[in-house]
C-alpha atoms as a PDB file:
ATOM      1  CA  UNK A   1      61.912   7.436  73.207  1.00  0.00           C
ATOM      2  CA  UNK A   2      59.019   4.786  73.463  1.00  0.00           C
ATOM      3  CA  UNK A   3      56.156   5.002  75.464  1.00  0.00           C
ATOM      4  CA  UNK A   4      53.653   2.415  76.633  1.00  0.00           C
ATOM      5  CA  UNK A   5      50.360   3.369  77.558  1.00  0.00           C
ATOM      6  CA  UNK A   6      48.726   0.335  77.121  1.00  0.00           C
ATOM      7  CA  UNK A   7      50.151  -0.577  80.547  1.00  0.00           C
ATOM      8  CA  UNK A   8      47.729   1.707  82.270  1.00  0.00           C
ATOM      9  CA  UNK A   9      44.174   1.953  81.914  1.00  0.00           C
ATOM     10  CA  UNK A  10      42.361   4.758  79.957  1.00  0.00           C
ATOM     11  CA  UNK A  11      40.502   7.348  82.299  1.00  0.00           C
ATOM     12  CA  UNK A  12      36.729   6.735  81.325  1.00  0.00           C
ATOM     13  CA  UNK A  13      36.885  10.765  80.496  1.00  0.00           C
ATOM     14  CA  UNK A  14      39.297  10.308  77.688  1.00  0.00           C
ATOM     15  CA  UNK A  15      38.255   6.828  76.213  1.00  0.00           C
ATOM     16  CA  UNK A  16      34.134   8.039  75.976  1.00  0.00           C
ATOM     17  CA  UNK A  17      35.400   9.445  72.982  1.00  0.00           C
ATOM     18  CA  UNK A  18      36.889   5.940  71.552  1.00  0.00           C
ATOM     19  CA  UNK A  19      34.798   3.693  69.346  1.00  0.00           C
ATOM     20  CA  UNK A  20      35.173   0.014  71.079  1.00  0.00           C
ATOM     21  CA  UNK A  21      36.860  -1.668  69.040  1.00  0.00           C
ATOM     22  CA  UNK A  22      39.641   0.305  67.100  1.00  0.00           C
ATOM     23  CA  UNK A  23      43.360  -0.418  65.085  1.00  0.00           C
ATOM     24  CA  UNK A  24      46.414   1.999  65.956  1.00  0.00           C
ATOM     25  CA  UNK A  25      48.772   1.988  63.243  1.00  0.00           C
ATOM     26  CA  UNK A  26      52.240   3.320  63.464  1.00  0.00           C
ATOM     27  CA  UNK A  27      54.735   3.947  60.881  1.00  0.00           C
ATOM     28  CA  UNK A  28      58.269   4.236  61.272  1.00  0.00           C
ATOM     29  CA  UNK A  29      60.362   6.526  58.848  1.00  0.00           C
ATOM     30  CA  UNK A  30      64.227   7.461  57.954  1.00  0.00           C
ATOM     31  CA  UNK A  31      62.771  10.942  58.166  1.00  0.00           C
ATOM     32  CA  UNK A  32      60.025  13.076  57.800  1.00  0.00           C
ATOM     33  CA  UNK A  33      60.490  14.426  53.695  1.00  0.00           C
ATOM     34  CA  UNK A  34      58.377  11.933  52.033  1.00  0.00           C
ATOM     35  CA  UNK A  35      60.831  12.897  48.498  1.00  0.00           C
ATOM     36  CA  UNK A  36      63.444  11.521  50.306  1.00  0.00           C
ATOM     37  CA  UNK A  37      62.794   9.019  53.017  1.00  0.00           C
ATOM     38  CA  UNK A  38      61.279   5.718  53.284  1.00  0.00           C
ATOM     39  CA  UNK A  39      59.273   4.102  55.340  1.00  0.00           C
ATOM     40  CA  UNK A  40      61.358   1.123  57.807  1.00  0.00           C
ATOM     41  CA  UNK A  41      58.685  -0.319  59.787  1.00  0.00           C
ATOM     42  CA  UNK A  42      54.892  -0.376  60.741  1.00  0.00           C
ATOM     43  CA  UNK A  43      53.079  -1.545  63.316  1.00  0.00           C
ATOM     44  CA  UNK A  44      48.952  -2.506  64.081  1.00  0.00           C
ATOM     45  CA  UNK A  45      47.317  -2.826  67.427  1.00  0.00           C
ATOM     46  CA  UNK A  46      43.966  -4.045  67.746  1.00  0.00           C
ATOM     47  CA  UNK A  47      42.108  -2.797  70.855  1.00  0.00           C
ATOM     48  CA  UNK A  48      38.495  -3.658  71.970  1.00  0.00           C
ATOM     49  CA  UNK A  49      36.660  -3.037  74.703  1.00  0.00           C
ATOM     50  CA  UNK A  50      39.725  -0.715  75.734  1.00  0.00           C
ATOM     51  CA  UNK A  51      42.147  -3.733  76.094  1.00  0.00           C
ATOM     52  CA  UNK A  52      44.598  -4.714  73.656  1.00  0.00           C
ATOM     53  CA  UNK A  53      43.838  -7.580  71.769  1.00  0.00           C
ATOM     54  CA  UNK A  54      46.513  -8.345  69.031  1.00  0.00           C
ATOM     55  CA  UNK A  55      49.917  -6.842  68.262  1.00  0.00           C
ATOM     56  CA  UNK A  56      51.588  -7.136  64.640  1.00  0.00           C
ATOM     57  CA  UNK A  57      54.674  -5.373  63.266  1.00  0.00           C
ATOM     58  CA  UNK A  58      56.698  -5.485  60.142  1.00  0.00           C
ATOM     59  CA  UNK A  59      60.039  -4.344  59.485  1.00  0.00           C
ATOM     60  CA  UNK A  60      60.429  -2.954  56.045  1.00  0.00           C
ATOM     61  CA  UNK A  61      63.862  -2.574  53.587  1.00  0.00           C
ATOM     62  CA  UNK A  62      63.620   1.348  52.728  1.00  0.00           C
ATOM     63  CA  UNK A  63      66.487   0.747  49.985  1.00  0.00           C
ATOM     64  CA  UNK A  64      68.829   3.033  51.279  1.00  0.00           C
ATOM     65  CA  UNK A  65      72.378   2.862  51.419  1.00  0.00           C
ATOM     66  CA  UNK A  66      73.753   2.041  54.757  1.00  0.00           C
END
């Protein structure tokens, strides 16, 4: 499930807390035991001023057998 909250604006009570300009960064995995899974994608937002600026995402080979 994906969710997109940059479609609605922050509530000024929950983004005082924000610096205003930040990155998100997300990392996709093929599970959560680091031994034994790789990492398959990341992502970066850049957000100032509590819009979204820039958008960037790479999809990475986690050398797994299919």
């Amino acid at each position: 499930m994906q969710l997109n909250f940059l479609d609605h604006p922050i509530p000024a009570k929950l983004s005082s807390g924000f610096p205003d300009a930040m990155v998100l960064l997300d990392c996709e995995t093929t599970g959560g035991k680091a031994i034994y899974h790789r990492i398959i994608e990341i992502g970066l937002i850049v957000i100032e001023g509590g819009k979204m600026i820039e958008t960037w995402q790479s999809f990475i080979d986690p050398k797994v057998a299919p």
